[in-house]
N, C-alpha and C. Protein backbone atom coordinates (compact mmCIF):
# COMPACT_ATOMS: atom_id res chain seq x y z
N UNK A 1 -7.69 26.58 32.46
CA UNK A 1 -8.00 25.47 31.58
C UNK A 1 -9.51 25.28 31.50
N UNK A 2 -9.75 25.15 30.20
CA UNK A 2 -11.47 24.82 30.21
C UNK A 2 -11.97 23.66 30.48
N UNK A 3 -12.38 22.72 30.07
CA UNK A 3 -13.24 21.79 30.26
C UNK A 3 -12.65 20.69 29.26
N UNK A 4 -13.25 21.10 28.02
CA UNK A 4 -12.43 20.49 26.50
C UNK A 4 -10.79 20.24 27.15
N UNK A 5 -9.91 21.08 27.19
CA UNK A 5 -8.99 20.65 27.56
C UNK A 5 -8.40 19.85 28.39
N UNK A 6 -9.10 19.96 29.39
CA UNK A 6 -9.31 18.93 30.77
C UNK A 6 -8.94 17.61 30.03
N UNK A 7 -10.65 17.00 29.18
CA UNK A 7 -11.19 16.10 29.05
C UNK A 7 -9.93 15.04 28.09
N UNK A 8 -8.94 16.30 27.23
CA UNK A 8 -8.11 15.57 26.04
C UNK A 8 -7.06 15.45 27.07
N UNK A 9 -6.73 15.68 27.89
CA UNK A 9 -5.61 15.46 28.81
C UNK A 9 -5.78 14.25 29.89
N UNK A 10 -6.83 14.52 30.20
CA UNK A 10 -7.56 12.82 30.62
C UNK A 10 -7.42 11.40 30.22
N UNK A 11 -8.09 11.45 28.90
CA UNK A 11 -7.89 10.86 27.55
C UNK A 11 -6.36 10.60 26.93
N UNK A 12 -5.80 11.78 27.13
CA UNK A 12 -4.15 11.30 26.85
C UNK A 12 -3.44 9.99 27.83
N UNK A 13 -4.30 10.75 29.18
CA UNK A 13 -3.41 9.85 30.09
C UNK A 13 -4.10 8.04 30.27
N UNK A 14 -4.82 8.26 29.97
CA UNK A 14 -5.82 7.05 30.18
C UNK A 14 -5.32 6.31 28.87
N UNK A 15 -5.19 6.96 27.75
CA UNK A 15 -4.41 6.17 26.48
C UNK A 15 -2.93 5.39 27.02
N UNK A 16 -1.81 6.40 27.58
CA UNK A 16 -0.74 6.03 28.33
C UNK A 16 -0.81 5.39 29.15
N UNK A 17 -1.96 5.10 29.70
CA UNK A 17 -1.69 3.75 31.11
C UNK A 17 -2.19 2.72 30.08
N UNK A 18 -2.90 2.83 29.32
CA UNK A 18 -3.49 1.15 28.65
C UNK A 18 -2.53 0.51 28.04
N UNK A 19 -1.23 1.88 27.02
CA UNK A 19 -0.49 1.01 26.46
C UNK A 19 0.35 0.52 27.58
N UNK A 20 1.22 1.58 28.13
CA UNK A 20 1.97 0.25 29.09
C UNK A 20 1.15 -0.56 30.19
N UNK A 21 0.34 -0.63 30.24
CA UNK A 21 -0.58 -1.99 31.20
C UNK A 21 -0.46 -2.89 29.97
N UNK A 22 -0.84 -2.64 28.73
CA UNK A 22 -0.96 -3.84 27.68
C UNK A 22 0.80 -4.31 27.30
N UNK A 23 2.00 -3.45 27.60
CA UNK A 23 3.05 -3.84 27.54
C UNK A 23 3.29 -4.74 28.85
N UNK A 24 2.69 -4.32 30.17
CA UNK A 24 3.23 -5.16 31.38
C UNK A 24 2.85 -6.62 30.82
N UNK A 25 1.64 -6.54 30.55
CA UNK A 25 0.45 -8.08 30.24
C UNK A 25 1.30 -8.61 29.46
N UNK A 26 1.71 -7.65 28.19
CA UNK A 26 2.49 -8.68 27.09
C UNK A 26 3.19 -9.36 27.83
N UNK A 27 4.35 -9.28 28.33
CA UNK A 27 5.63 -9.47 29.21
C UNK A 27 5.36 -10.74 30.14
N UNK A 28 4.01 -10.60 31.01
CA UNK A 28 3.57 -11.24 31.84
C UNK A 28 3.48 -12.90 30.92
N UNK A 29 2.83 -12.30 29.42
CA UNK A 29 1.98 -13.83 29.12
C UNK A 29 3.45 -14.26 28.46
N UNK A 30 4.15 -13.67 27.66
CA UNK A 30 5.53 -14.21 27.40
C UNK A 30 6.16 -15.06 28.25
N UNK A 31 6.69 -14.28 29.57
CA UNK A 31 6.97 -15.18 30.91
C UNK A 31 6.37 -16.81 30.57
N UNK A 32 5.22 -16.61 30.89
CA UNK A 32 4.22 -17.42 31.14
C UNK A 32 4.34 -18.73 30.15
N UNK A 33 4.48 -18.38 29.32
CA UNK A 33 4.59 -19.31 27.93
C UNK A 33 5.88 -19.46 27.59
N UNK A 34 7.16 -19.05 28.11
CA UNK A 34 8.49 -19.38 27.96
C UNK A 34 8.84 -20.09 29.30
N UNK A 35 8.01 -20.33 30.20
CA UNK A 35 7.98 -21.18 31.23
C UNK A 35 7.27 -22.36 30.86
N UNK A 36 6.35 -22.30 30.37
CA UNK A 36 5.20 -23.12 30.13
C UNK A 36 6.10 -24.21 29.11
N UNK A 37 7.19 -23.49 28.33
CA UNK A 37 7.87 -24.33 27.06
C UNK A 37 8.91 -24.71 27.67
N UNK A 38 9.61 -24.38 28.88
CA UNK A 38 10.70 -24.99 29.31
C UNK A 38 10.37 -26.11 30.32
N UNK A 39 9.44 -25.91 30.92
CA UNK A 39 9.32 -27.01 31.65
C UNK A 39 8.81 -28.53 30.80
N UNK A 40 8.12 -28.35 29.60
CA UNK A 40 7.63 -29.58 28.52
C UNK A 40 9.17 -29.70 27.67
N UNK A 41 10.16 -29.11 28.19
CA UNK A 41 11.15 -29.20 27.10
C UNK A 41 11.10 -28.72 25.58
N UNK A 42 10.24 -28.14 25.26
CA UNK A 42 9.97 -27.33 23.69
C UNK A 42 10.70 -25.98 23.86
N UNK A 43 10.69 -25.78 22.65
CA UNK A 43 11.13 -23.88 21.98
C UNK A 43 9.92 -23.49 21.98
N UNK A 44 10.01 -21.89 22.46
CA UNK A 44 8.86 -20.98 22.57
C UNK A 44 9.49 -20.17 20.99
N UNK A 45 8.60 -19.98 19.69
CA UNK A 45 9.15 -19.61 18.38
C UNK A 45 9.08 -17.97 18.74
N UNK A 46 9.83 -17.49 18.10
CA UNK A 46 9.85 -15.78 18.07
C UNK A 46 10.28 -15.30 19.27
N UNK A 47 9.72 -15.90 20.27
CA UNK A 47 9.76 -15.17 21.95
C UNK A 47 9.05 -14.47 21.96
N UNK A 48 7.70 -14.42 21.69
CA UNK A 48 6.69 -13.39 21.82
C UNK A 48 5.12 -14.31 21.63
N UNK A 49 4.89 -13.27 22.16
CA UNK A 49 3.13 -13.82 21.93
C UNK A 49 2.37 -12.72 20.65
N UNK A 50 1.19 -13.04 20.72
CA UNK A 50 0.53 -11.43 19.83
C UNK A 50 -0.75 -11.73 20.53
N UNK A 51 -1.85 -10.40 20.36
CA UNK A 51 -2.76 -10.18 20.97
C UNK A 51 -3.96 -10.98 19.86
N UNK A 52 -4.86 -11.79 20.91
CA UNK A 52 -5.91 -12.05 19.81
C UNK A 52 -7.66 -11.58 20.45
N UNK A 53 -7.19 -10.75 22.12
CA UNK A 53 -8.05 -10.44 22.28
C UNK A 53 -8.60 -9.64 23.51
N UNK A 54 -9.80 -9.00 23.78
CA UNK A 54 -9.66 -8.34 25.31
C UNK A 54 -11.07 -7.85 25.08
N UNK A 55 -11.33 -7.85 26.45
CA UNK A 55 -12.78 -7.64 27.28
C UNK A 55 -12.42 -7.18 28.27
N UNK A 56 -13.88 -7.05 29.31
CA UNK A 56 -13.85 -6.66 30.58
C UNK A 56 -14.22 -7.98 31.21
N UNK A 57 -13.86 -7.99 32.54
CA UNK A 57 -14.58 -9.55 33.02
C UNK A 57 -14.18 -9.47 34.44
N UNK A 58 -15.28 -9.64 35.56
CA UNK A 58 -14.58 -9.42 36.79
C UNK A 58 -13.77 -10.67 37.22
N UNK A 59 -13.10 -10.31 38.30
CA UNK A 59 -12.45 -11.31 39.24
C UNK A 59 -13.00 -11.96 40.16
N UNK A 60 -12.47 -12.66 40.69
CA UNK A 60 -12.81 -13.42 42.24
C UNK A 60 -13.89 -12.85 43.15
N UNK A 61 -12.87 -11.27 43.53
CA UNK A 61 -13.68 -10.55 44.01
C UNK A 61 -14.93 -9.73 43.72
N UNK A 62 -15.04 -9.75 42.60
CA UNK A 62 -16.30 -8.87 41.60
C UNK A 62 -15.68 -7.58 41.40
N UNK A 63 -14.73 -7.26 41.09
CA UNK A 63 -13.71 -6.23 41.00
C UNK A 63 -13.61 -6.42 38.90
N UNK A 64 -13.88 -5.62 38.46
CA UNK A 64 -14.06 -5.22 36.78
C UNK A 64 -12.30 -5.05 36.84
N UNK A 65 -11.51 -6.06 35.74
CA UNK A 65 -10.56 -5.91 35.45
C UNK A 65 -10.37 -6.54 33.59
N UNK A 66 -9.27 -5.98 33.25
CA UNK A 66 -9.49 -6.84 31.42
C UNK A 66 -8.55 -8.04 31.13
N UNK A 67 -9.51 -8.68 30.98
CA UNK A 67 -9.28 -10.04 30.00
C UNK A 67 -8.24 -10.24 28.71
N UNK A 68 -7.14 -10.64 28.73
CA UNK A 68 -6.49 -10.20 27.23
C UNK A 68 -6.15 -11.83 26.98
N UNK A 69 -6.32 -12.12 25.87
CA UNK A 69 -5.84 -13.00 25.43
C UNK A 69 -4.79 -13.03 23.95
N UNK A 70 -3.46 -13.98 24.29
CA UNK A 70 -2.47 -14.32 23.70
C UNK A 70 -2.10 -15.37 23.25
N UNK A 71 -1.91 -15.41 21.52
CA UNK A 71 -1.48 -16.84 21.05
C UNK A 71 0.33 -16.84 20.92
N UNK A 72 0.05 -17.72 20.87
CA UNK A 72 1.74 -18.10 20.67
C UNK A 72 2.37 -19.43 20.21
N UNK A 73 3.40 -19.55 19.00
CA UNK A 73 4.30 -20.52 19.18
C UNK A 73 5.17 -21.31 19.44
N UNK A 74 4.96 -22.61 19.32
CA UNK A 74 6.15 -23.42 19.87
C UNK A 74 5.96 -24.54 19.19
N UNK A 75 7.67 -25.36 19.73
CA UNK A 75 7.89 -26.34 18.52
C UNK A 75 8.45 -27.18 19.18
N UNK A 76 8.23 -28.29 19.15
CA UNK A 76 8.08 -29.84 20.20
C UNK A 76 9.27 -30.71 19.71
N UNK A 77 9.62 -30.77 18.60
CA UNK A 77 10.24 -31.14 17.95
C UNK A 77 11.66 -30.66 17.41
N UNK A 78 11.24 -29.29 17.08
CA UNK A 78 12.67 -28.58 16.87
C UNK A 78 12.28 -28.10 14.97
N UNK A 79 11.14 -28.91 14.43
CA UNK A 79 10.85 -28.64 12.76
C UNK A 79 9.42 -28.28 12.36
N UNK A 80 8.96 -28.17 13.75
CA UNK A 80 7.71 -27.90 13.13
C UNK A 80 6.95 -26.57 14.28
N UNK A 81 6.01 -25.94 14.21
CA UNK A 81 5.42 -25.14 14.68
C UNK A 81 4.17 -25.54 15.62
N UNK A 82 3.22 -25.17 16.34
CA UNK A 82 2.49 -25.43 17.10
C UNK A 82 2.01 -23.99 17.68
N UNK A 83 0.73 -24.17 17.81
CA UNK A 83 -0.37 -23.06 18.90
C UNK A 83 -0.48 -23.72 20.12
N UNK A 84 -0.52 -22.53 20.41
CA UNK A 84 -0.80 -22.41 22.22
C UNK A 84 -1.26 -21.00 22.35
N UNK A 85 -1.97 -20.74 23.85
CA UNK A 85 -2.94 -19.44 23.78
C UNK A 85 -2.17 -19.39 25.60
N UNK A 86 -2.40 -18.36 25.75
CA UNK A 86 -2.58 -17.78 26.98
C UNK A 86 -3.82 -16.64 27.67
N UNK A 87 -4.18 -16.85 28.52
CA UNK A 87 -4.98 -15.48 28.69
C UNK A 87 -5.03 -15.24 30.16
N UNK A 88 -5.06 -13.78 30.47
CA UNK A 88 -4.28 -13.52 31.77
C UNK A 88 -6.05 -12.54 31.75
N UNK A 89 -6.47 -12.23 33.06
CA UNK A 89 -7.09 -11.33 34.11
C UNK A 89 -6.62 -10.77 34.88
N UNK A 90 -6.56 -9.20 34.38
CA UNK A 90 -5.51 -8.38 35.05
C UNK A 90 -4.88 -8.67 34.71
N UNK A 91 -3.20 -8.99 35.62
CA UNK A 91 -1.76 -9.19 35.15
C UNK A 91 -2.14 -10.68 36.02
N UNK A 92 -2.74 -11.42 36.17
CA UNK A 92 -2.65 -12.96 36.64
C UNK A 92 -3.01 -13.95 35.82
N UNK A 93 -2.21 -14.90 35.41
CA UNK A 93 -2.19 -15.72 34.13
C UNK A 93 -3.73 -16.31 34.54
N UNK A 94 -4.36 -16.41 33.99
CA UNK A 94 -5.86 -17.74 33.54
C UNK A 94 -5.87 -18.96 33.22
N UNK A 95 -5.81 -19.05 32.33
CA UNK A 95 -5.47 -20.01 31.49
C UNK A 95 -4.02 -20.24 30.51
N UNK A 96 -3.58 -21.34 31.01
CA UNK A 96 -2.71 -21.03 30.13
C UNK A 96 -2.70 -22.83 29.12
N UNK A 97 -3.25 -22.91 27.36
CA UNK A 97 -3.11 -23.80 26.80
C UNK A 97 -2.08 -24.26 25.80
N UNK A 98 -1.63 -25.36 26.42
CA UNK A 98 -0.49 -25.96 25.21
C UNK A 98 -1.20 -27.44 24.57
N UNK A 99 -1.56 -26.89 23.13
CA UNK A 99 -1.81 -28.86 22.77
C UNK A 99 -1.12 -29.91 22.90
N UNK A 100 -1.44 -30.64 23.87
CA UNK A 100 -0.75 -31.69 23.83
C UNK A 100 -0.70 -32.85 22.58
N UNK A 101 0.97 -33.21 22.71
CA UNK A 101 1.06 -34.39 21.92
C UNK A 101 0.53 -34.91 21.21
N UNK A 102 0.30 -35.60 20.17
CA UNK A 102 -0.49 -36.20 19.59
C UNK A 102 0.43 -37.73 19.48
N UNK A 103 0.37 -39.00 20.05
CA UNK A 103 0.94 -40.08 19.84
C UNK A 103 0.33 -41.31 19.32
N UNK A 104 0.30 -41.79 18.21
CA UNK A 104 -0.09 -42.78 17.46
C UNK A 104 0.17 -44.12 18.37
N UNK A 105 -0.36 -44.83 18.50
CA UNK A 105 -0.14 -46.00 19.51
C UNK A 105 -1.16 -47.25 18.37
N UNK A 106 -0.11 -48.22 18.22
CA UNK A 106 -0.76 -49.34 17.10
C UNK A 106 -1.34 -50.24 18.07
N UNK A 107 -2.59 -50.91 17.78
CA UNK A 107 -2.61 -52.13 18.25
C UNK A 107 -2.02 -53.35 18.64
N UNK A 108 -2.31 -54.10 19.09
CA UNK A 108 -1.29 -55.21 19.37
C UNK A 108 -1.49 -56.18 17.66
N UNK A 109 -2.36 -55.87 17.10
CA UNK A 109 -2.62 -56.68 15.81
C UNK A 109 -2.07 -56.04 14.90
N UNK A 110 -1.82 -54.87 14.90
CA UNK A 110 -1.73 -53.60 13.55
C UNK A 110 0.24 -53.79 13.48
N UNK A 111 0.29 -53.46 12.36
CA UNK A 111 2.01 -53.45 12.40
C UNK A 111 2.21 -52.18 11.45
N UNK A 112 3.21 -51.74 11.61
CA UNK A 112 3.43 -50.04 10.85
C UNK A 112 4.28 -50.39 10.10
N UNK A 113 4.08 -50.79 8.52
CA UNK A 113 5.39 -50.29 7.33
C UNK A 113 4.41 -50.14 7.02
């Protein structure tokens, strides 16, 4: 084997670990956000997340691992839709955001019709 060949076989394999590492992550932030919706009592929409993003960024330890970040829907109500994001380092969730509520609260003077 020469060199060139080496290098595309390398490259093959290094392609094959990113996608399934980026399939484990998917999986991971799904989890993550179908937990995140059962415990607030909401629907997680689709059952999936999608990718909106990725870097490098170290850890704790100063150890270079990638950053991916995931949006996703859910619905509080049961009729309407809502964002929420996730983003995991490595395969360990980060952050994980759900907007909270929004509740109108009247004054004691104000009356609602």
């Amino acid at each position: 084997m020469d060199f060139l060949e080496l290098f595309v076989i390398g490259l093959l394999g290094a392609g094959a670990w990113f996608w399934l590492d980026s399939l484990k992550a998917r999986e991971i932030g799904i989890d993550a956000a179908r937990r995140a919706c059962d415990q607030a009592g909401w629907q997680l929409l689709d059952d999936s997340v999608a990718g909106q993003g990725l870097r490098l960024a170290r850890d704790a330890d100063g150890r270079l691992r990638l950053r991916r970040s995931f949006a996703f829907e859910y619905s509080d109500t049961g009729d309407n839709r809502r964002r929420g994001s996730v983003t995991l380092l490595g395969h360990d969730v980060e952050i994980l955001s759900i907007r909270p509520q929004l509740h109108v609260v009247p004054s004691p003077h104000e009356t609602l019709h």
